[in-house]
C-alpha atoms as a PDB file:
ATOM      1  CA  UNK A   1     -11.546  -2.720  -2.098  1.00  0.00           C
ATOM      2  CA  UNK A   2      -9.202  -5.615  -0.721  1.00  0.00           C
ATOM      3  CA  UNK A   3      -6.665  -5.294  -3.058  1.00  0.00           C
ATOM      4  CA  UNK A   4      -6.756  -1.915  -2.499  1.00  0.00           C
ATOM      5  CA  UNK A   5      -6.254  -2.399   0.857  1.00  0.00           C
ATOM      6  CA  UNK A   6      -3.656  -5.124   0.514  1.00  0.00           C
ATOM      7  CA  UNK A   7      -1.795  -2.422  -1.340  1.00  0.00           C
ATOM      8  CA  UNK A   8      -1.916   0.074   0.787  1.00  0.00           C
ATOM      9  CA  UNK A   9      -0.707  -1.838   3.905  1.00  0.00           C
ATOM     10  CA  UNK A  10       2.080  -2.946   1.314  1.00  0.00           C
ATOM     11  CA  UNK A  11       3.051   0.571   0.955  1.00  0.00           C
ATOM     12  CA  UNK A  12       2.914   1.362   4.822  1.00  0.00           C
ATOM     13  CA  UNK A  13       4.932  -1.683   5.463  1.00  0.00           C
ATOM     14  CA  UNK A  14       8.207  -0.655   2.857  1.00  0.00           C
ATOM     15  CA  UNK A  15       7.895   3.180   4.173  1.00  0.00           C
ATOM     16  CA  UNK A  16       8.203   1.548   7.908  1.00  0.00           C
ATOM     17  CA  UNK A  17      10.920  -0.363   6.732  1.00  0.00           C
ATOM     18  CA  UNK A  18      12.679   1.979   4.693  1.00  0.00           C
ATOM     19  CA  UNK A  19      12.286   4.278   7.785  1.00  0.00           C
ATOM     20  CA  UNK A  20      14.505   2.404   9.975  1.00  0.00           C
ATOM     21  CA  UNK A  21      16.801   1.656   7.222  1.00  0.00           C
ATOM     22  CA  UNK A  22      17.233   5.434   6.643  1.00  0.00           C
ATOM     23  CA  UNK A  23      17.689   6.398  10.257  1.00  0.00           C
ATOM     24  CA  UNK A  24      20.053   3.338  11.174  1.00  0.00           C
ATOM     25  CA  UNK A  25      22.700   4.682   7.915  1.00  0.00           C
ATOM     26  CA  UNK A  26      22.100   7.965   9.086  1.00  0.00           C
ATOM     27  CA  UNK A  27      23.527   7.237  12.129  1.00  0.00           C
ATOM     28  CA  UNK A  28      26.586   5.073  11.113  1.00  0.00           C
ATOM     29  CA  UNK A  29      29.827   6.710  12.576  1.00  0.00           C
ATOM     30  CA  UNK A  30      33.210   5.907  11.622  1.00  0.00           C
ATOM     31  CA  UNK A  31      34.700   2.979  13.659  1.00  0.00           C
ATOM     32  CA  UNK A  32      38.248   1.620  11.611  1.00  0.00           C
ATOM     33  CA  UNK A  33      38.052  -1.477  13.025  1.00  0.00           C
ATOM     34  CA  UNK A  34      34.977  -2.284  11.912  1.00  0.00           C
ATOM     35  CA  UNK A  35      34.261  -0.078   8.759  1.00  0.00           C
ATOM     36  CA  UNK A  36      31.392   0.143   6.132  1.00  0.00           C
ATOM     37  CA  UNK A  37      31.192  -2.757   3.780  1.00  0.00           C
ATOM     38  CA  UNK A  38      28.953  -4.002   1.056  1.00  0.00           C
ATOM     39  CA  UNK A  39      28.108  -6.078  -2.200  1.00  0.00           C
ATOM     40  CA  UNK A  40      24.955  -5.685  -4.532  1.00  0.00           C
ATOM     41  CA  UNK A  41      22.942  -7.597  -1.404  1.00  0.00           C
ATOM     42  CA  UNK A  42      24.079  -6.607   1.558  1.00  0.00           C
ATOM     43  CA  UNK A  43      26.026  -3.804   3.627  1.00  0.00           C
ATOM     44  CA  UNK A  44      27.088  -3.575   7.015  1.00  0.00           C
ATOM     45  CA  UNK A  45      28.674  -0.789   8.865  1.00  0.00           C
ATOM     46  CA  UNK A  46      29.544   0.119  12.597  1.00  0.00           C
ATOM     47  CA  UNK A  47      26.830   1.219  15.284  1.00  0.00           C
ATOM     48  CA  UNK A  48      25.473   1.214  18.875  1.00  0.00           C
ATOM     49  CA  UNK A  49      24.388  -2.467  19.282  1.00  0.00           C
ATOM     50  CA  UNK A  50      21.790  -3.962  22.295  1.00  0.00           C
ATOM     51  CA  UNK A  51      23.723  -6.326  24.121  1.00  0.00           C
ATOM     52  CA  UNK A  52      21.862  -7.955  27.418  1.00  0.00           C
ATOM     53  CA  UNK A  53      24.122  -8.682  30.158  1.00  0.00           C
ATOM     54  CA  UNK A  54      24.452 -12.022  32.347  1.00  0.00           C
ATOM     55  CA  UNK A  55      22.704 -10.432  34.921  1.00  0.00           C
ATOM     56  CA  UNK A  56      19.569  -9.121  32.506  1.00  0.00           C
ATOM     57  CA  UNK A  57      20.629  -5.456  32.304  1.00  0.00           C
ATOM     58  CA  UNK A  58      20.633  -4.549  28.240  1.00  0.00           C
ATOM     59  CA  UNK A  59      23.687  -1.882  27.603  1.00  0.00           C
ATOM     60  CA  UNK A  60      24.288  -0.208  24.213  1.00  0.00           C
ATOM     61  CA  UNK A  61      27.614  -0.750  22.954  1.00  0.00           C
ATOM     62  CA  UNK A  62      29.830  -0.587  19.778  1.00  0.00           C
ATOM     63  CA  UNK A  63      29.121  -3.204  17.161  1.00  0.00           C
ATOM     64  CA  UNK A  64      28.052  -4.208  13.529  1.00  0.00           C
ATOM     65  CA  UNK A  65      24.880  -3.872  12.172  1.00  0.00           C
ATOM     66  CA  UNK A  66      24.229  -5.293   8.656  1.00  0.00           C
ATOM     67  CA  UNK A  67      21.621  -5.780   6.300  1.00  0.00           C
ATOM     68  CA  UNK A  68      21.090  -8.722   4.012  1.00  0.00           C
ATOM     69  CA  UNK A  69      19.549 -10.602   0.975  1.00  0.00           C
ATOM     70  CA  UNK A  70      18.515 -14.252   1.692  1.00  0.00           C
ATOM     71  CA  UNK A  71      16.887 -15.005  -1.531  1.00  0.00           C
ATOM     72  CA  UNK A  72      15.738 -18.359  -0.017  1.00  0.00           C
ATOM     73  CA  UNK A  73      13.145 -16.896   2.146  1.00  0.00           C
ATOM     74  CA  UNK A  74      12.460 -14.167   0.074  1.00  0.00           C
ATOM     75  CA  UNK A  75      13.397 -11.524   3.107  1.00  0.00           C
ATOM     76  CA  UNK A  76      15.414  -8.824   3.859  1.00  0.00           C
ATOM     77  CA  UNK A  77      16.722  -9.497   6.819  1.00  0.00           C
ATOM     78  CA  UNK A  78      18.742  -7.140   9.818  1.00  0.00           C
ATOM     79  CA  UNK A  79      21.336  -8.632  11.711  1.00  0.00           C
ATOM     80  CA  UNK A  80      23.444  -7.249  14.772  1.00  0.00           C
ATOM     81  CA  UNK A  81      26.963  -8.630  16.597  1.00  0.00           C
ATOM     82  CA  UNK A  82      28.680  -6.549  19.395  1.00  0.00           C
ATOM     83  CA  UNK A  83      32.416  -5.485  18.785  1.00  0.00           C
ATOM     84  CA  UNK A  84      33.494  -8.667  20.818  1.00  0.00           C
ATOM     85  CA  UNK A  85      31.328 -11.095  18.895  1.00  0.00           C
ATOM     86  CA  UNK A  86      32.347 -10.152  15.538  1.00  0.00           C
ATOM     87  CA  UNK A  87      35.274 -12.923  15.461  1.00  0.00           C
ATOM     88  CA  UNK A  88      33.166 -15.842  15.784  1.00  0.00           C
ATOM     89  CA  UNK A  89      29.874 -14.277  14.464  1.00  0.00           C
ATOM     90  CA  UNK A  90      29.112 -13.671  11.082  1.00  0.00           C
ATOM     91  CA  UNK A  91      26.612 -10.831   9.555  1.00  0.00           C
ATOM     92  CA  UNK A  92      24.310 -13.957   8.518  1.00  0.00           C
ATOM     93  CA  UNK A  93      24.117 -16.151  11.382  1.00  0.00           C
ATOM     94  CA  UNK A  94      20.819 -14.464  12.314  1.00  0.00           C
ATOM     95  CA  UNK A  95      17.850 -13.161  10.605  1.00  0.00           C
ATOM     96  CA  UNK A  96      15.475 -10.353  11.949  1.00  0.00           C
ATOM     97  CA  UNK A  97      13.136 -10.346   8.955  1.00  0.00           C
ATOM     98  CA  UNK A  98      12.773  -6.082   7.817  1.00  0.00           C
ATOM     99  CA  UNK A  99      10.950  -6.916   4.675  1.00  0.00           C
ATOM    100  CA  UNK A 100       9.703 -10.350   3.116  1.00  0.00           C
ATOM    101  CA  UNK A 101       7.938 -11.595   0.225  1.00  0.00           C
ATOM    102  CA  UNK A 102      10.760  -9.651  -1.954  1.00  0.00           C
ATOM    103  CA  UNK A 103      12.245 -10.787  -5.404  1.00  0.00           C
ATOM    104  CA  UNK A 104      15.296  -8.825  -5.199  1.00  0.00           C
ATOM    105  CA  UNK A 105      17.013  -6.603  -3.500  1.00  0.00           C
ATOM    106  CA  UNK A 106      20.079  -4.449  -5.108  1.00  0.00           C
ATOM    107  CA  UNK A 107      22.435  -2.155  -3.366  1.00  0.00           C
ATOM    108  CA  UNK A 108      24.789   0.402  -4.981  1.00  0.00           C
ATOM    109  CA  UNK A 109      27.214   2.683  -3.382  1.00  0.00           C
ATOM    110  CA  UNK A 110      28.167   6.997  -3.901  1.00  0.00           C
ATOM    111  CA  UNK A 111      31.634   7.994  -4.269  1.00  0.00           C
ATOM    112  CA  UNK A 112      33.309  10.821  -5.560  1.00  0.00           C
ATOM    113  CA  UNK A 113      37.067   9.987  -6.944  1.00  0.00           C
ATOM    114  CA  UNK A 114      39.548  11.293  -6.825  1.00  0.00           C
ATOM    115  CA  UNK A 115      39.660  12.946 -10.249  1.00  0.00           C
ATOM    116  CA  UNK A 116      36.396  14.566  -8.789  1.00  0.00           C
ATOM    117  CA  UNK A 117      34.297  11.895 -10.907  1.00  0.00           C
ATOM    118  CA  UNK A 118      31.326  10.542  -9.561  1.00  0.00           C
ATOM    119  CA  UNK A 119      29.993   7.274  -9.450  1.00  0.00           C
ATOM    120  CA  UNK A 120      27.564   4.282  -8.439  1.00  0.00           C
ATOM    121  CA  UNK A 121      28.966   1.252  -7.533  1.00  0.00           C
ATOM    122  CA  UNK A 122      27.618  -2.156  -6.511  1.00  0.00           C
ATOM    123  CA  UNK A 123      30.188  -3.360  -3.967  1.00  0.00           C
ATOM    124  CA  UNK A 124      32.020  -0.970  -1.265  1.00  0.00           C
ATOM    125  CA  UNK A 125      35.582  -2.172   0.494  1.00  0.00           C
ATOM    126  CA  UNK A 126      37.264   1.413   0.370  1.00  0.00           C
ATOM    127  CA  UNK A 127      38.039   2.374   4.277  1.00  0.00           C
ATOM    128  CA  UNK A 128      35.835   5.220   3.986  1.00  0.00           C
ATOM    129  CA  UNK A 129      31.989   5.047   3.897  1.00  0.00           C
ATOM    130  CA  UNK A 130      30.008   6.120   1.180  1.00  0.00           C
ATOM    131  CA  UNK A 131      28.560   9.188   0.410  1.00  0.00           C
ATOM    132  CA  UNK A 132      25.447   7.432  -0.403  1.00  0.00           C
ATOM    133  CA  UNK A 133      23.569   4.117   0.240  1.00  0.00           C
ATOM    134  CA  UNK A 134      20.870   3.435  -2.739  1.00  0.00           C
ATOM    135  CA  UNK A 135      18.479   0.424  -1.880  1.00  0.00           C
ATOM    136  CA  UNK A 136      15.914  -0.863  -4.413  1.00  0.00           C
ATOM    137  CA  UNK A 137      13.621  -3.796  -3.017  1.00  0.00           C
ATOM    138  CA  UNK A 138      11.578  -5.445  -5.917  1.00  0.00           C
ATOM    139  CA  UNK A 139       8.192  -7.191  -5.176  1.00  0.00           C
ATOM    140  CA  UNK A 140       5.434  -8.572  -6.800  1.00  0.00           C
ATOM    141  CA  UNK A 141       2.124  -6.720  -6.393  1.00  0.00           C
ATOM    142  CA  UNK A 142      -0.277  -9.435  -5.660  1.00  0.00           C
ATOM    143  CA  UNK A 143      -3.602  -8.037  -7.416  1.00  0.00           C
ATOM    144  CA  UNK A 144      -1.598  -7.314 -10.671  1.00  0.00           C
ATOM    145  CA  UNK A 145       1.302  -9.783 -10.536  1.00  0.00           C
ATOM    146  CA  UNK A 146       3.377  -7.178 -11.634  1.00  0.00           C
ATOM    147  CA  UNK A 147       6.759  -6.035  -9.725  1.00  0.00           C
ATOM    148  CA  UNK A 148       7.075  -2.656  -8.322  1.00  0.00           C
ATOM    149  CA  UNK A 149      10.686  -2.069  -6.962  1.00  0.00           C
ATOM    150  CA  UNK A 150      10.606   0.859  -4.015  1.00  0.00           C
ATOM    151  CA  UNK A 151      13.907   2.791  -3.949  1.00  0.00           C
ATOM    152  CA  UNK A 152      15.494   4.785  -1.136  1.00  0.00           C
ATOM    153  CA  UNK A 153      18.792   7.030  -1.402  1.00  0.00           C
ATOM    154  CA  UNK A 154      20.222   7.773   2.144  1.00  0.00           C
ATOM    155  CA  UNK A 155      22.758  10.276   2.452  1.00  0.00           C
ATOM    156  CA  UNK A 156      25.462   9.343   5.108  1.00  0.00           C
ATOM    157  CA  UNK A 157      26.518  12.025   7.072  1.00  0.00           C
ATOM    158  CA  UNK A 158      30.099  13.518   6.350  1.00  0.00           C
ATOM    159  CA  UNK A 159      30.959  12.699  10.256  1.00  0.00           C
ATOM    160  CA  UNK A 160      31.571   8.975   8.482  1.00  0.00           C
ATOM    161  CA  UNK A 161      33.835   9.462   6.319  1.00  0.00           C
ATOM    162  CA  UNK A 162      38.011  10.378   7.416  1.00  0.00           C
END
């Protein structure tokens, strides 16, 4: 019963993060001078960042949110800079954990070329986004000690690409 328990809240816990993952792409917009960019461990793209003011007030504004990899603590982690910030910041100078206790993580990228050929890819640095984001998170089941690796495919809407 506990490991079937433990298993289940396993389960709830990837679909929660794969949730916000999924709704976060969906809403990337195109934003040249930031762009979409990725390797087979982490992606970032532009989006509507919480920044809190001096004074306490929190304001939405244009920035980078990124997803990454840090194999060292076993997480995947979410980090966000405003537009301003991006010079001196860098996508892993913080660490909002998303998902932990994870093996591996591997990104790939959609793209149609231009012979209308069409492809996965594990690193993206064309100024266009991607058709498609696919994420695969691998982790170790602890009842069985056997990996199971969740997937999720997100579609980007064609409002992000030129």
């Amino acid at each position: 019963w506990e490991r079937i328990q433990v298993h289940g809240a396993r389960e709830q816990w990837v679909q929660t993060a794969f949730h916000q993952l999924r709704r976060e792409l969906r809403n990337a917009r195109r934003f040249e001078p930031i762009g979409f960019k990725g390797t087979y461990e982490m992606f970032s793209f532009p989006a509507l960042v919480s920044t809190v003011l001096e004074e306490g007030l929190q304001v939405e504004e244009v920035g980078q949110v990124g997803y990454f990899f840090d194999s060292t603590r076993r997480t995947l982690c979410r980090s966000q800079h405003p537009y301003q910030a991006l010079r001196r910041s860098r996508l892993k100078d913080s660490c909002s954990p998303v998902l932990t206790e994870i093996d591996r993580v591997r990104v790939s990228y959609f793209a149609v070329d231009s012979d209308t050929s069409s492809s996965w890819s594990d690193n993206w640095s064309s100024s266009q986004s991607p058709l498609a984001v696919k994420i695969e998170a691998r982790l170790h089941n602890p009842s069985t000690r056997q990996p199971h690796v969740y997937s999720l495919i997100v579609h980007l809407p064609t409002g992000s690409t030129p």
